[in-house]
N, C-alpha and C. Protein backbone atom coordinates (compact mmCIF):
# COMPACT_ATOMS: atom_id res chain seq x y z
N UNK A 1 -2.53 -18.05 19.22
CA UNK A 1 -1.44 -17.15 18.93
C UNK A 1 -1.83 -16.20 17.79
N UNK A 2 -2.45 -16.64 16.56
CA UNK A 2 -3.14 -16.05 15.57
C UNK A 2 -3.63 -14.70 16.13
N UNK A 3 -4.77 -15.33 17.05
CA UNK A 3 -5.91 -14.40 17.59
C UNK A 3 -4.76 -12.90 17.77
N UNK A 4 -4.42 -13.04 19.04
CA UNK A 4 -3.34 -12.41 19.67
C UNK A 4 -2.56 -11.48 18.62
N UNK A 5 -1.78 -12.19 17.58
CA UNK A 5 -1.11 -11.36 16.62
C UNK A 5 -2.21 -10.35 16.33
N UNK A 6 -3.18 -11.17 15.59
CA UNK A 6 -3.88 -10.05 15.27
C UNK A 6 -4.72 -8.89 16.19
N UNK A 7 -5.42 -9.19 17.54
CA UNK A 7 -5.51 -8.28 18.34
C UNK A 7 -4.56 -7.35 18.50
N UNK A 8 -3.43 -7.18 18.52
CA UNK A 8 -2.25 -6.73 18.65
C UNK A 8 -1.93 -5.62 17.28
N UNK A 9 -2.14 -6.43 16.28
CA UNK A 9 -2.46 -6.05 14.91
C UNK A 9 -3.12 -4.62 14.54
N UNK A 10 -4.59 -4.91 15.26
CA UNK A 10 -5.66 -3.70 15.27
C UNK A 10 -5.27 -2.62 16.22
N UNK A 11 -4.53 -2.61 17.17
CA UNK A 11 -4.53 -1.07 18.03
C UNK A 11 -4.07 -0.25 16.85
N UNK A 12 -3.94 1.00 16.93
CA UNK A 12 -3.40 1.67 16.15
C UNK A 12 -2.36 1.79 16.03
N UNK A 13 -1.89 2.44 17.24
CA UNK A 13 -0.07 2.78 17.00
C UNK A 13 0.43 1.38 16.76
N UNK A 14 -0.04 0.34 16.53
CA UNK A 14 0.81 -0.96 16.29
C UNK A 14 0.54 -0.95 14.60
N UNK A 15 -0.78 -0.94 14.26
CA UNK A 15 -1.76 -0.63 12.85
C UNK A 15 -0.52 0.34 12.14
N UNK A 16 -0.55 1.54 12.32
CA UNK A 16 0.47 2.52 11.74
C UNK A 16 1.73 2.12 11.30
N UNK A 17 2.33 1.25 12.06
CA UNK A 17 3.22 0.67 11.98
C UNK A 17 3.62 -0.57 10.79
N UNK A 18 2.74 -1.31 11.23
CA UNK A 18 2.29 -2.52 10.25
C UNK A 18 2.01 -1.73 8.56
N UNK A 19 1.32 -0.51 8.13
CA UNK A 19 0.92 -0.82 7.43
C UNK A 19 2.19 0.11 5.91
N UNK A 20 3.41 0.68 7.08
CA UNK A 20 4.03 1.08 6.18
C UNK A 20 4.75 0.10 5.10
N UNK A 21 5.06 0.48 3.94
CA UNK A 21 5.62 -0.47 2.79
C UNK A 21 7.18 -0.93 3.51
N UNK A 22 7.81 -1.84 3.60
CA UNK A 22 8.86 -2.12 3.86
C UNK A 22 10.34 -1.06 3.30
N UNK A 23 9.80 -0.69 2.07
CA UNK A 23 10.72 -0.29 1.50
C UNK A 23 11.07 1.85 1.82
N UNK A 24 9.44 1.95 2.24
CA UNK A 24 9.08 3.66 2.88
C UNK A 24 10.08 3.13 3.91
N UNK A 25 9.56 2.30 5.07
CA UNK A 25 9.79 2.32 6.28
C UNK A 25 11.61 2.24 6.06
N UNK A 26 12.49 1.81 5.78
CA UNK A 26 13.69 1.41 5.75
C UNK A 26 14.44 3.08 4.88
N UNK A 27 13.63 3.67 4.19
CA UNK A 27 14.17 4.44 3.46
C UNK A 27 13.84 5.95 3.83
N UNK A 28 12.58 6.06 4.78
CA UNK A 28 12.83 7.56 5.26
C UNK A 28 13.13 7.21 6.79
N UNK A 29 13.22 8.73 6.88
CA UNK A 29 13.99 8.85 8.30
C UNK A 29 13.15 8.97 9.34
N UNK A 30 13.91 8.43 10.73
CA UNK A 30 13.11 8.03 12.01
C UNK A 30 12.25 8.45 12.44
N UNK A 31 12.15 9.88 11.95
CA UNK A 31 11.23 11.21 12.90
C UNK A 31 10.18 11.22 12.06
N UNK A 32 9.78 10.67 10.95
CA UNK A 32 8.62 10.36 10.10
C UNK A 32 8.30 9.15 10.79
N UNK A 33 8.65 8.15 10.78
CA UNK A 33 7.90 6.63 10.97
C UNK A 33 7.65 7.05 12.46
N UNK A 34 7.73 8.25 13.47
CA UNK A 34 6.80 8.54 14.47
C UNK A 34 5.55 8.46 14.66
N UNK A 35 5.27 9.27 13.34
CA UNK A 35 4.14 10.33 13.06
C UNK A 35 2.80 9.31 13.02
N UNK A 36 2.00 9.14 12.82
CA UNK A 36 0.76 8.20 12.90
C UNK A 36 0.87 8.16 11.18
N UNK A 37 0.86 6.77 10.75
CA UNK A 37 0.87 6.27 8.90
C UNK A 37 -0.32 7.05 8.51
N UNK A 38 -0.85 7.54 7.73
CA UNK A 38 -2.06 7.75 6.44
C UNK A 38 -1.74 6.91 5.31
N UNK A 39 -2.45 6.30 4.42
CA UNK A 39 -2.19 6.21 2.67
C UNK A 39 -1.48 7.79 2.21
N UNK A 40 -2.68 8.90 2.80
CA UNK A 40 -2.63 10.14 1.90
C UNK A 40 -1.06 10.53 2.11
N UNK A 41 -0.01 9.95 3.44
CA UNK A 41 1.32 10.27 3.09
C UNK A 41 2.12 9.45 2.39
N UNK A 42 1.67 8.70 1.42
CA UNK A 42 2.38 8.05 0.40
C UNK A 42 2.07 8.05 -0.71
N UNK A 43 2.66 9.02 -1.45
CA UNK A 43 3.14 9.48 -2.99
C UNK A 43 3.31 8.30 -3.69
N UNK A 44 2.12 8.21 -4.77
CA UNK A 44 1.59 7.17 -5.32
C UNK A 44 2.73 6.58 -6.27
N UNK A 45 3.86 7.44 -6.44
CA UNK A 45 5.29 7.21 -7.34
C UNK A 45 5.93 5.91 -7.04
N UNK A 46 5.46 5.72 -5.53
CA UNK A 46 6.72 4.63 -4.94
C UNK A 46 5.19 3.08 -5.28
N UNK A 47 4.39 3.77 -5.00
CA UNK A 47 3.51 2.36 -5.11
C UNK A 47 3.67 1.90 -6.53
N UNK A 48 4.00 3.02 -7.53
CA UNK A 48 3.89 2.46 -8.97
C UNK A 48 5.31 1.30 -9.34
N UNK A 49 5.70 1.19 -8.45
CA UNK A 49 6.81 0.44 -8.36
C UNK A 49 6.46 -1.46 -7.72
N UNK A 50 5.86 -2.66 -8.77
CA UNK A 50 5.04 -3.60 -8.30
C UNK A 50 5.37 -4.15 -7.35
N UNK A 51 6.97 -3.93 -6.89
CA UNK A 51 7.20 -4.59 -5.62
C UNK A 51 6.75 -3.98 -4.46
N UNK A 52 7.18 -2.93 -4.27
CA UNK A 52 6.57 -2.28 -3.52
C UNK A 52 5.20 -2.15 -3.46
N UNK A 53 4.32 -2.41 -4.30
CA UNK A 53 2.55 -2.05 -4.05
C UNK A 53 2.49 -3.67 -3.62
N UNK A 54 2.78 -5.15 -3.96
CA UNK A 54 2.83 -6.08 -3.58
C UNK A 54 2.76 -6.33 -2.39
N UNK A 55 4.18 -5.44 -1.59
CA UNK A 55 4.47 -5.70 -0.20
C UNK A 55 3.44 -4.88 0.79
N UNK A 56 2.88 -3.77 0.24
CA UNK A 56 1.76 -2.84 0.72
C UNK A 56 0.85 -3.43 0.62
N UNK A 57 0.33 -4.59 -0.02
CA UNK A 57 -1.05 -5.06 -0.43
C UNK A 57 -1.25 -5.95 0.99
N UNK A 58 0.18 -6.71 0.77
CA UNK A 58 0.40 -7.93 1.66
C UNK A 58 0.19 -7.52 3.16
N UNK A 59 0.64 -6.41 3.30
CA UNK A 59 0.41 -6.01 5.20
C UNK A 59 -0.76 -5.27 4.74
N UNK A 60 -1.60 -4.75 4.34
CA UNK A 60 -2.87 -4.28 4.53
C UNK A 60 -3.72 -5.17 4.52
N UNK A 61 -3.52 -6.23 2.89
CA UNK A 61 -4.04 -7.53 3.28
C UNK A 61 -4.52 -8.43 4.60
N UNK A 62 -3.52 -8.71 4.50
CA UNK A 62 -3.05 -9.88 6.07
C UNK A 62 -3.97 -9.24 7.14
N UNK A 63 -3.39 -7.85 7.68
CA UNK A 63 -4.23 -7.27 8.68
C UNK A 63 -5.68 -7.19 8.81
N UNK A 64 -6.15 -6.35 7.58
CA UNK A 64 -7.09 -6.05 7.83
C UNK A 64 -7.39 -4.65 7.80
N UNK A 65 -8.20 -3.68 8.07
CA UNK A 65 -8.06 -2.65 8.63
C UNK A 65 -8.99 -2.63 9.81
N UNK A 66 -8.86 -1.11 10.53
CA UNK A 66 -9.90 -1.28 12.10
C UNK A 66 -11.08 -0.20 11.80
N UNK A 67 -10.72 0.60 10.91
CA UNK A 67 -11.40 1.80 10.55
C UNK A 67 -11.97 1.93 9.31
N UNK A 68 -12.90 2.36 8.85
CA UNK A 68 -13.70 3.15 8.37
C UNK A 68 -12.67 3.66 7.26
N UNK A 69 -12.16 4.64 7.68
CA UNK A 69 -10.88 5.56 6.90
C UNK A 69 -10.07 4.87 6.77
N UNK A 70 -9.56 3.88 6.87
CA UNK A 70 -8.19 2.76 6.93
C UNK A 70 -8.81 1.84 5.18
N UNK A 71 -10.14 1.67 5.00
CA UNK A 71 -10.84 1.01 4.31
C UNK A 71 -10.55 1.40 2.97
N UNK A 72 -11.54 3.54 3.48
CA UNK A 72 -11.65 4.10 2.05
C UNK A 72 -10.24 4.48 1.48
N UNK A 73 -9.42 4.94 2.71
CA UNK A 73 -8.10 5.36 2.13
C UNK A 73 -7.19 4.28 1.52
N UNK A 74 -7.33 2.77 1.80
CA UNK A 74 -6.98 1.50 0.73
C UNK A 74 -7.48 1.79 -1.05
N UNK A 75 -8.83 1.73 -0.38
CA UNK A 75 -9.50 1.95 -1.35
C UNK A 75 -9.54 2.95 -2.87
N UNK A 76 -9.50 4.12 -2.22
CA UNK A 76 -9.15 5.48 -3.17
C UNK A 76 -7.91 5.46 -3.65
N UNK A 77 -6.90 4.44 -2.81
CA UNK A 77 -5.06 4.69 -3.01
C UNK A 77 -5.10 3.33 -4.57
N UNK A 78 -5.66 2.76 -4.54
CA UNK A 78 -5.56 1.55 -5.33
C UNK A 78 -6.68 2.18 -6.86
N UNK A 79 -7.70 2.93 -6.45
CA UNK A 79 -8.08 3.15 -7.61
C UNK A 79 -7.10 4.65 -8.28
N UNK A 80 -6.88 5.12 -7.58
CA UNK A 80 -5.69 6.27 -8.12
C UNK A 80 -4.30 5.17 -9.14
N UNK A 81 -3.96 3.91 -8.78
CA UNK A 81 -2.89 3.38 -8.89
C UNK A 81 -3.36 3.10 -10.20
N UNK A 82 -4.90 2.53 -10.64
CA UNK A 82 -5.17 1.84 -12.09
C UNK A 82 -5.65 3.20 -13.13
N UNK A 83 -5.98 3.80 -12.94
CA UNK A 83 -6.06 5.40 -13.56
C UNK A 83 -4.47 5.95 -14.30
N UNK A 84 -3.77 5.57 -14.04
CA UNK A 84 -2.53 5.57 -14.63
C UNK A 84 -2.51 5.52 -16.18
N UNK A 85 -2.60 5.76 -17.16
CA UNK A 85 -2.27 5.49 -18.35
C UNK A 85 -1.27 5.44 -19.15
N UNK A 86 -1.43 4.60 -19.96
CA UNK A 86 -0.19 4.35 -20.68
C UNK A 86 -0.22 4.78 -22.11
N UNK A 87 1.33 5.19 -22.23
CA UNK A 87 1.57 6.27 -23.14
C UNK A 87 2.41 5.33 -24.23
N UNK A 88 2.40 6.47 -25.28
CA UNK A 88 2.84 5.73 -26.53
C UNK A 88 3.60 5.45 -26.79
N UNK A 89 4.94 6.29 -25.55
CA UNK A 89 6.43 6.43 -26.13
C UNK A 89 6.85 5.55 -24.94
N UNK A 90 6.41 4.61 -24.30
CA UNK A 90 6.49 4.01 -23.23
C UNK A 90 7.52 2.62 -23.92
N UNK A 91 8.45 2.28 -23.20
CA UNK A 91 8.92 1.23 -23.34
C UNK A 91 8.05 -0.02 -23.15
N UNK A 92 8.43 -1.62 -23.66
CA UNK A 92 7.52 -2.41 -23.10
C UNK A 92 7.97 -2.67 -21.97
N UNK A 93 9.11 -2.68 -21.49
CA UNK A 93 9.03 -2.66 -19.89
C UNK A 93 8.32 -2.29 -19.23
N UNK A 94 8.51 -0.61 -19.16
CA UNK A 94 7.21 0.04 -18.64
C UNK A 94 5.59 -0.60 -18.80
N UNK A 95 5.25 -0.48 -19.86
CA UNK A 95 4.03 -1.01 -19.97
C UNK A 95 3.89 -2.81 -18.82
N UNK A 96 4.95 -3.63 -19.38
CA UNK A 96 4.65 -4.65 -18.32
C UNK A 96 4.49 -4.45 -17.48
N UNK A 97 5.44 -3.26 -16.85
CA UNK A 97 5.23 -3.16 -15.44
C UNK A 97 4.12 -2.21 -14.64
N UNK A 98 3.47 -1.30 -15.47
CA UNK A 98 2.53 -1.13 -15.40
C UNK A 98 1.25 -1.99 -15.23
N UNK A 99 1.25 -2.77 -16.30
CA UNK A 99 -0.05 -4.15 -16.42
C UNK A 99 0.11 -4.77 -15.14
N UNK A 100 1.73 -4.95 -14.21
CA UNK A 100 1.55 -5.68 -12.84
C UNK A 100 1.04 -4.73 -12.16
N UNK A 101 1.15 -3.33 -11.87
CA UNK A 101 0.79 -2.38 -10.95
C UNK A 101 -1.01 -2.87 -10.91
N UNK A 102 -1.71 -2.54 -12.36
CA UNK A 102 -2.90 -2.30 -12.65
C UNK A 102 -3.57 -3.88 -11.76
N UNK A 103 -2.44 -4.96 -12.08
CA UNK A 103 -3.43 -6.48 -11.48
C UNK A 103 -3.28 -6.16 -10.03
N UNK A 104 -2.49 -5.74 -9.57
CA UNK A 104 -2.10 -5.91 -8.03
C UNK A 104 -2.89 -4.77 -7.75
N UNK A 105 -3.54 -3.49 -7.93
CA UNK A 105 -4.02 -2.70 -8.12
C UNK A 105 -5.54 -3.29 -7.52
N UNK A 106 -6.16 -4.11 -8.96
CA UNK A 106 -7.70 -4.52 -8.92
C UNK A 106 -7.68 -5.85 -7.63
N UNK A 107 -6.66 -6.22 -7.79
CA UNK A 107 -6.43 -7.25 -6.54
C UNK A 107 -6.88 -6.58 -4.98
N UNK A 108 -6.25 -5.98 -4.78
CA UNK A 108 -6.25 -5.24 -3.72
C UNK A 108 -7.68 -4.52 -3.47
N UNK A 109 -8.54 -4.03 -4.01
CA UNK A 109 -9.52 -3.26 -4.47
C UNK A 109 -10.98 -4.48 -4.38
N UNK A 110 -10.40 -5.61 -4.74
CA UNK A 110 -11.22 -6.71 -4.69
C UNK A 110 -11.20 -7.42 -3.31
N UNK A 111 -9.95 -7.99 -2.98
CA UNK A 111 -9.44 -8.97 -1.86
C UNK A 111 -10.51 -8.56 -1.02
C-alpha cells in the first residue's frame, strides 16, 4: 500500500498537489490550486511563519521529489528562509520564532 501511495505520490499533477502548504491550499482561491505548484509561487512571508514551513517540510519531506527542479527549488526556498536576519528592534518573540524558522529551515536543507 506504501509503494502505491507513493507511486501515486510522484506523477505530477498528484506531486503539485501534495506539495502545497495546507494553510496556501485552504486560503487561496480555486482557480490558483489549478495551476501546476512551483516553490517560486510561494512568497517566502507565509513560510516565515514555523507552522506553516513545518507543514511544507512535512509533505515535501514524506514525498520526496521526482525532479531535478522539485530538488533545487526545495533547496534555494529553504536557503532564502535562513538568510533572514535579525534585527535589533525585534521582539523576543520574533526572534524565537525566527530561531524555529532558521532550525526547520537547516532541517529541511539537510533531511
Amino acid at each position: 500500500v506504501r509503494k502505491c501511495i507513493l507511486s501515486l505520490a510522484s506523477l505530477p499533477c498528484v506531486s503539485s498537489y501534495l506539495r502545497i502548504p495546507t494553510f496556501l491550499a485552504l486560503s487561496s482561491p480555486k482557480e490558483e490550486n489549478n495551476a501546476e505548484f512551483t516553490l517560486s509561487s510561494i512568497e517566502l512571508e507565509f513560510l516565515k511563519d514555523s507552522e506553516v514551513l513545518d507543514d511544507f517540510l512535512y509533505r515535501n519531506l514524506s514525498f520526496g521529489w521526482s525532479t531535478k527542479r522539485q530538488f533545487e527549488e526545495l533547496w534555494v526556498t529553504m536557503l532564502g528562509m535562513i538568510t533572514y536576519r535579525f534585527d535589533t528592534d525585534m521582539s523576543k518573540e520574533e526572534i524565537n520564532e525566527l530561531s524555529v524558522v532558521n532550525r526547520l529551515a537547516i532541517r529541511g536543507m539537510t533531511a
